[in-house]
Protein backbone atom coordinates (compact mmCIF):
# COMPACT_ATOMS: atom_id res chain seq x y z
CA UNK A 1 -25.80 -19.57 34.45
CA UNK A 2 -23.33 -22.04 33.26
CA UNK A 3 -22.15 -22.37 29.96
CA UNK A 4 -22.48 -26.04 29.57
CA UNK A 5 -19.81 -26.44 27.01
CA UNK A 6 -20.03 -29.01 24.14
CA UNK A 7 -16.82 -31.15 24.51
CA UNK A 8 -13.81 -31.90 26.44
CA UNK A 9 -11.12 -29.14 26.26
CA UNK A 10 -8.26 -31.93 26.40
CA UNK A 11 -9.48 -34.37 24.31
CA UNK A 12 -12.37 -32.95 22.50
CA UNK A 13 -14.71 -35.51 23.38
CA UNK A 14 -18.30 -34.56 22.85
CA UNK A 15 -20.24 -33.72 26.06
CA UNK A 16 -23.75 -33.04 25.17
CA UNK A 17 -25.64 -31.29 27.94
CA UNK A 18 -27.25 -34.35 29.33
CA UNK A 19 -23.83 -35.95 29.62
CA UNK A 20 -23.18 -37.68 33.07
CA UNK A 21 -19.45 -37.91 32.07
CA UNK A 22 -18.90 -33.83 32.06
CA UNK A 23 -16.82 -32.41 34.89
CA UNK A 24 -15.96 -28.65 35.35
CA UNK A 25 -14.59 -26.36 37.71
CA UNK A 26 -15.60 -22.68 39.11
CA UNK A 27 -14.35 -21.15 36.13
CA UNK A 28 -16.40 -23.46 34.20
CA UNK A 29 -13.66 -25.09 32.92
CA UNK A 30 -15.01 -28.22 31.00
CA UNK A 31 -13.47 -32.26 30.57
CA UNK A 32 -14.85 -35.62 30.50
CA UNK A 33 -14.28 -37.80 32.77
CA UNK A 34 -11.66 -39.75 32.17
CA UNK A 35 -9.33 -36.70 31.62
CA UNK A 36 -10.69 -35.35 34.34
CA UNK A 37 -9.97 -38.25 36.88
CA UNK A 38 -7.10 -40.04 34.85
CA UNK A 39 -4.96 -36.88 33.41
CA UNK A 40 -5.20 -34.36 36.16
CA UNK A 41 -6.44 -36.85 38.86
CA UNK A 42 -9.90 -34.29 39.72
CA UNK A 43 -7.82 -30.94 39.39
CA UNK A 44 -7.97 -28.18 36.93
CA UNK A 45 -4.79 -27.89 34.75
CA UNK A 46 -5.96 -24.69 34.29
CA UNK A 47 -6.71 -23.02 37.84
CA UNK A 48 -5.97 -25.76 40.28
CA UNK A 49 -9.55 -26.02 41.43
CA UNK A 50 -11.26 -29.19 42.25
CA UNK A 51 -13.30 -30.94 39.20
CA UNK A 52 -17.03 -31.66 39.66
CA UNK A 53 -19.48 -33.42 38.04
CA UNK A 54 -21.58 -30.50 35.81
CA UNK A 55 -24.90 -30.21 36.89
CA UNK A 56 -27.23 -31.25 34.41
CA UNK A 57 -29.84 -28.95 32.68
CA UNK A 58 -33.32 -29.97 32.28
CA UNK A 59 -34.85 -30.47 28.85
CA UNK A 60 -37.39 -27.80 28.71
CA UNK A 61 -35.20 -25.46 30.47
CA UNK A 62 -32.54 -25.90 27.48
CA UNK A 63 -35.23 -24.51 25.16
CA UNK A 64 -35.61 -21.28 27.01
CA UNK A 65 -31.47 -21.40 27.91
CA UNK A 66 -29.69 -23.44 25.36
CA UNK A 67 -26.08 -25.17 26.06
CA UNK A 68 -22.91 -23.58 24.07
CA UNK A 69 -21.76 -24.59 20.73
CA UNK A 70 -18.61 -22.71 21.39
CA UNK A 71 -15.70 -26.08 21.46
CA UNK A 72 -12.90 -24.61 23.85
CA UNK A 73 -9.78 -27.13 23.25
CA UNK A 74 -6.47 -26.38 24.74
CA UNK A 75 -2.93 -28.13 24.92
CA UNK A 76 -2.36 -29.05 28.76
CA UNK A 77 0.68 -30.35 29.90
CA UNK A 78 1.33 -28.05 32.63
CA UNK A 79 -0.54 -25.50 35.06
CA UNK A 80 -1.29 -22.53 32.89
């Protein structure tokens, strides 16, 4: 089940689990948008793998399996 992460690990934008602006790749690997499609032009600075829009949740299934509160920010500037 995926994580659905709170917030942009480049920017640290929030990215609530409704968010139509959250992109993410296998590894679950979590940005908004614009970083997503401006910084790394739809690749992962992390793995290399393509970035996706992140499926969103449904409301009553967030009650029985609740989004992460764990914020995952890291410097990119390279492939890691």
């Amino acid at each position: 089940m995926l994580e659905l992460r709170p917030n942009c690990e480049c920017c640290d934008c929030d990215l609530p689990p409704d968010s139509k602006e959250a992109r993410i790749c296998t590894y679950e690997c979590t940005f908004c948008a614009h970083c997503a499609q401006l910084r790394f032009e739809g690749i992962c600075p992390n793995c290399a793998g393509n970035l996706v829009a992140r499926p969103i949740r449904p409301p009553h299934m967030l009650l029985k399996h609740p989004a992460s509160t764990i914020r995952v920010v890291k410097p990119h500037g390279t492939l890691a």
